[in-house]
Protein backbone atom coordinates (compact mmCIF):
# COMPACT_ATOMS: atom_id res chain seq x y z
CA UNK A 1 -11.65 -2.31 20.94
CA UNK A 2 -12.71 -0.70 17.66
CA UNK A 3 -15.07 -2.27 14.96
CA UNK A 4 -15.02 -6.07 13.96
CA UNK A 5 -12.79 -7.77 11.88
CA UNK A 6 -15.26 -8.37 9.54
CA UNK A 7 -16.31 -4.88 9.50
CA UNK A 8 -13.03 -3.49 8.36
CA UNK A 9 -12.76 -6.02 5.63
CA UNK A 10 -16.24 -5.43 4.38
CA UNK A 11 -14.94 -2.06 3.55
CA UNK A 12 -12.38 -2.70 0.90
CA UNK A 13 -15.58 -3.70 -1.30
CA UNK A 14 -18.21 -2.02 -2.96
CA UNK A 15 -21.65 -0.97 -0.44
CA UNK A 16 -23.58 -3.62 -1.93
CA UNK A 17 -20.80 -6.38 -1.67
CA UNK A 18 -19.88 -4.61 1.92
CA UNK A 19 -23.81 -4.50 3.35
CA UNK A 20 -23.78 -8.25 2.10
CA UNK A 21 -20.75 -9.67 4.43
CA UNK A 22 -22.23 -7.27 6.80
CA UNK A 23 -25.11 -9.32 7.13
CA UNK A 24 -23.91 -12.58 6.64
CA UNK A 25 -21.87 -11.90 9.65
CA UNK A 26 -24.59 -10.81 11.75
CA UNK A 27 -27.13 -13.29 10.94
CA UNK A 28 -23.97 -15.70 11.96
CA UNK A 29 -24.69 -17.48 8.18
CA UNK A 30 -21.08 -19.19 8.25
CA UNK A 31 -22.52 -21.53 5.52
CA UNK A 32 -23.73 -18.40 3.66
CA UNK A 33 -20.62 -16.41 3.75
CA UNK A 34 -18.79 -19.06 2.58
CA UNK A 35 -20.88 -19.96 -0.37
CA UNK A 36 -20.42 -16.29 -1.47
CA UNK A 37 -16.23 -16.68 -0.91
CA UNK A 38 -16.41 -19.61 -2.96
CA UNK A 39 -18.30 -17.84 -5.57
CA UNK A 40 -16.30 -14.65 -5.65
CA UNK A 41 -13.12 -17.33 -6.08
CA UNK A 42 -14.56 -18.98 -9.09
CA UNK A 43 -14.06 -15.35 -10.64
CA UNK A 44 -11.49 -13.83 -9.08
CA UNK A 45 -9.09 -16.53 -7.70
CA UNK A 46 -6.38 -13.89 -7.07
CA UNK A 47 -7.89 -11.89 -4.56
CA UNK A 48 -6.99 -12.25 -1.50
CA UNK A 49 -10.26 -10.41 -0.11
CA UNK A 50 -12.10 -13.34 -1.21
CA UNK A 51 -9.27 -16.18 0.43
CA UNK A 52 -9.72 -14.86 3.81
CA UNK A 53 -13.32 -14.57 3.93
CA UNK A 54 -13.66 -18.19 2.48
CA UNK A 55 -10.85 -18.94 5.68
CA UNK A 56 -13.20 -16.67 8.00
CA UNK A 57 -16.51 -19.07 7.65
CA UNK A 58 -14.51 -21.73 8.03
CA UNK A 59 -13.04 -20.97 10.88
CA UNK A 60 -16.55 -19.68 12.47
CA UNK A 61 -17.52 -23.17 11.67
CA UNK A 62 -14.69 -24.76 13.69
CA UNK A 63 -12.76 -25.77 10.46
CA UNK A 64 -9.47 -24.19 11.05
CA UNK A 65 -7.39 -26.60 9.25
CA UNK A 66 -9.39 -25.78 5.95
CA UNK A 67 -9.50 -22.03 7.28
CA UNK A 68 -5.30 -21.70 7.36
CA UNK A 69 -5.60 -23.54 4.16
CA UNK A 70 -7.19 -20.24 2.43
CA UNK A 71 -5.35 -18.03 5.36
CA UNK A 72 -1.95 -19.14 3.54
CA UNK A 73 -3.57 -18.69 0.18
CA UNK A 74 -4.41 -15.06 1.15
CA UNK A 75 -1.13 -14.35 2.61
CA UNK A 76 1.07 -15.67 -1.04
CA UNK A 77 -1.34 -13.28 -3.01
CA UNK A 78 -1.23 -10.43 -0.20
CA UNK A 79 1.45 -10.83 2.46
CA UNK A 80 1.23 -7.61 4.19
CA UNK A 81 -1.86 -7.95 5.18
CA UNK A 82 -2.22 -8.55 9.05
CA UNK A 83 -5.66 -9.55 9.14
CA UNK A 84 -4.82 -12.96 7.28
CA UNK A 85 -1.69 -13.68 9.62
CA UNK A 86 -3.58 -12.99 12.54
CA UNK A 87 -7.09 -14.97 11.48
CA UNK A 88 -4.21 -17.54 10.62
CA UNK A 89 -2.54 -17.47 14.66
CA UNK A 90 -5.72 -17.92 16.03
CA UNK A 91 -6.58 -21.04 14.06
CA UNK A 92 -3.66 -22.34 14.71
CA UNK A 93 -4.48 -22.01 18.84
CA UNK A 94 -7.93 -23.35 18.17
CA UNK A 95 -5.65 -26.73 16.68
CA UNK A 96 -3.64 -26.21 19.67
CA UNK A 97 -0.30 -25.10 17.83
CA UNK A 98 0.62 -22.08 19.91
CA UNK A 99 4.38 -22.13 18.17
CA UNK A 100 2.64 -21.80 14.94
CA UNK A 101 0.41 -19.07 16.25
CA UNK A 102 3.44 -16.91 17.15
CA UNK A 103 4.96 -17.38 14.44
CA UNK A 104 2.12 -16.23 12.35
CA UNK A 105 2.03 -13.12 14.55
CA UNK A 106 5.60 -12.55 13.97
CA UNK A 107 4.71 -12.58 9.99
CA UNK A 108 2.25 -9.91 10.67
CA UNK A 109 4.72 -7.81 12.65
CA UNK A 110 7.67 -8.23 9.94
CA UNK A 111 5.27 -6.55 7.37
CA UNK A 112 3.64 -4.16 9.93
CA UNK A 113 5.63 -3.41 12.70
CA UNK A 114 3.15 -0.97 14.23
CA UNK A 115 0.18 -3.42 14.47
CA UNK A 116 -1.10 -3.26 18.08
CA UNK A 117 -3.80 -6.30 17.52
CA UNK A 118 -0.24 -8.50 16.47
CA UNK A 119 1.12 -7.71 19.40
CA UNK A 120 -1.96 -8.09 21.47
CA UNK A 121 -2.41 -11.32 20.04
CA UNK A 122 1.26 -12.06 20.96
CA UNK A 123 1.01 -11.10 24.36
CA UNK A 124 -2.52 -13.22 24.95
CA UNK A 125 -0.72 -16.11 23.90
CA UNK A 126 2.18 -16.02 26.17
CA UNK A 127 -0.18 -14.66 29.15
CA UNK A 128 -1.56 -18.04 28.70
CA UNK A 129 1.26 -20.09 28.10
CA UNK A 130 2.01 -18.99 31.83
CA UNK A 131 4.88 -16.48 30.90
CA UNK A 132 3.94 -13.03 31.79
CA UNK A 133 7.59 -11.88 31.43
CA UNK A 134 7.14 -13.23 27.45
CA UNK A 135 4.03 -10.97 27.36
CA UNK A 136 5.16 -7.58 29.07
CA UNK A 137 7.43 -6.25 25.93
CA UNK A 138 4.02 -7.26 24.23
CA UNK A 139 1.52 -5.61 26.03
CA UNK A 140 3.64 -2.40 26.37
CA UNK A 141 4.23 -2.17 22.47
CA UNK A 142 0.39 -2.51 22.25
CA UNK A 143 -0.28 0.59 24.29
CA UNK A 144 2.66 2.34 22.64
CA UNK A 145 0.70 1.70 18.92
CA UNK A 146 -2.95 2.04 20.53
CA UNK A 147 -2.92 3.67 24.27
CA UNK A 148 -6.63 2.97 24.10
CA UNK A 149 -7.28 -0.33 23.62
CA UNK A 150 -8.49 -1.39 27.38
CA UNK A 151 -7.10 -5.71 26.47
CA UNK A 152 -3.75 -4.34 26.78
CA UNK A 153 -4.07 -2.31 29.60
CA UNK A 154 -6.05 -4.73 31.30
CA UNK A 155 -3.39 -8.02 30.21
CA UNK A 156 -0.30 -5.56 31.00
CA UNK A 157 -1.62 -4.95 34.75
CA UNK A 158 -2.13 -8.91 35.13
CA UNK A 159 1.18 -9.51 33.71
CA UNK A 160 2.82 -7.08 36.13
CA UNK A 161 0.71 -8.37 38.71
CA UNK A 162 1.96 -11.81 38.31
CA UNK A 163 5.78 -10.90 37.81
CA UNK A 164 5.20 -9.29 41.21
CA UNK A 165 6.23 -5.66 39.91
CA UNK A 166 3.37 -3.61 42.18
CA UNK A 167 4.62 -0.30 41.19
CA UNK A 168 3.81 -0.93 37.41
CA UNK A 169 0.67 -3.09 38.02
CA UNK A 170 -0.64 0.32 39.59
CA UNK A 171 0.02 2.50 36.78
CA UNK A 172 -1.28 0.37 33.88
CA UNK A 173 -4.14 -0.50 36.64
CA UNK A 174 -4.42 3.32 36.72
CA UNK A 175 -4.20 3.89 32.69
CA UNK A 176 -7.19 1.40 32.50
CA UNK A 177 -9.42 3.04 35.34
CA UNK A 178 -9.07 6.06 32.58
CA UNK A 179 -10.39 3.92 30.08
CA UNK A 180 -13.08 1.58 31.57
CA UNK A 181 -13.25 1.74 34.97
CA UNK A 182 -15.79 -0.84 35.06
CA UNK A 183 -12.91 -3.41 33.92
CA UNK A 184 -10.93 -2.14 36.58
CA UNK A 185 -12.81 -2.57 39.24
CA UNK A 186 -12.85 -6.12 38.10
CA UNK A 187 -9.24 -6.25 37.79
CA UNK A 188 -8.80 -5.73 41.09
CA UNK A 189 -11.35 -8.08 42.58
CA UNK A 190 -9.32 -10.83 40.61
CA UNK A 191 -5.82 -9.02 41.42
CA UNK A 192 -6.01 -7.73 44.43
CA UNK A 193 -3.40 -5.43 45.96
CA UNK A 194 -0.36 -7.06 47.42
């Protein structure tokens, strides 16, 4: 499903700052990353970079009341960008909040109506709320932006499947054999044919 978060945002900085977050991330130093947030803040309080990577270790540390804290900080100085709205919707699940989740996926979708990891997101959530019809529109506006991300595929079949809408179960089923068969040989262990 393309590279990590943390990935992508490492590369709005410079290759040394960018190798640095890099690492942090894969050592898993929470504590470190944040430390270097908090430092970059003491200098440059105003970018937004630095507000969602301080709300990123917090969250990896199960603080996600402090980590919306700096979410919503990075969203005032930089509200267009869907990485802080999303971080912010999953936070609010891990509080248990899904209303708050969705609507923070919603923010991402009002300033980027093309973003298939909003919708994804968006879909998840009401896939586990126990409202596949909720998640269909979802799913399928995922695959329209990104026809090769395999969660939507994969969540669009089980959403079908449990709507009981065979026919379309079969040809998502059929667009995700294309794309990781392994997956979908899983799929239909869980899901069987009806």
């Amino acid at each position: 499903m393309g590279p990590p978060v943390i990935a992508i945002f490492a590369s709005r900085f410079d290759k040394t700052t960018a190798e640095r977050i890099t690492e942090l991330e894969k050592k898993r130093d929470w504590p470190g990353m944040l430390r270097l947030a908090q430092a970059q803040l003491q200098r440059e309080p105003e970018r937004a970079d630095w507000w969602f990577l301080q709300g990123y270790a917090l969250a990896r540390q199960g603080q996600h009341a402090a980590a919306i804290k700096s979410y919503r900080q990075a969203t005032r100085l930089s509200p267009e960008d869907e990485g802080s709205w999303l971080a912010m919707g999953n936070s609010e699940i891990e509080l248990g909040r899904p209303e708050r989740a969705i609507e923070a996926y919603r923010q991402a979708l009002s300033y980027r109506p093309e973003s298939a990891p909003a919708y994804l997101a968006l879909a998840d959530l009401y896939q586990r709320q126990g409202k596949p019809d909720l998640a269909i529109p979802n799913y399928r506006e995922c695959v329209r932006y990104e026809s090769d991300l395999e969660p939507c595929w994969y969540g669009l079949a089980r959403a079908y499947h449990l709507t009981g809408r065979f026919e379309r179960r079969d040809q998502s089923l059929f667009n995700l054999r294309k794309l990781d068969p392994a997956a979908a040989i899983e799929f239909e262990k869980q899901y069987p044919p009806k």
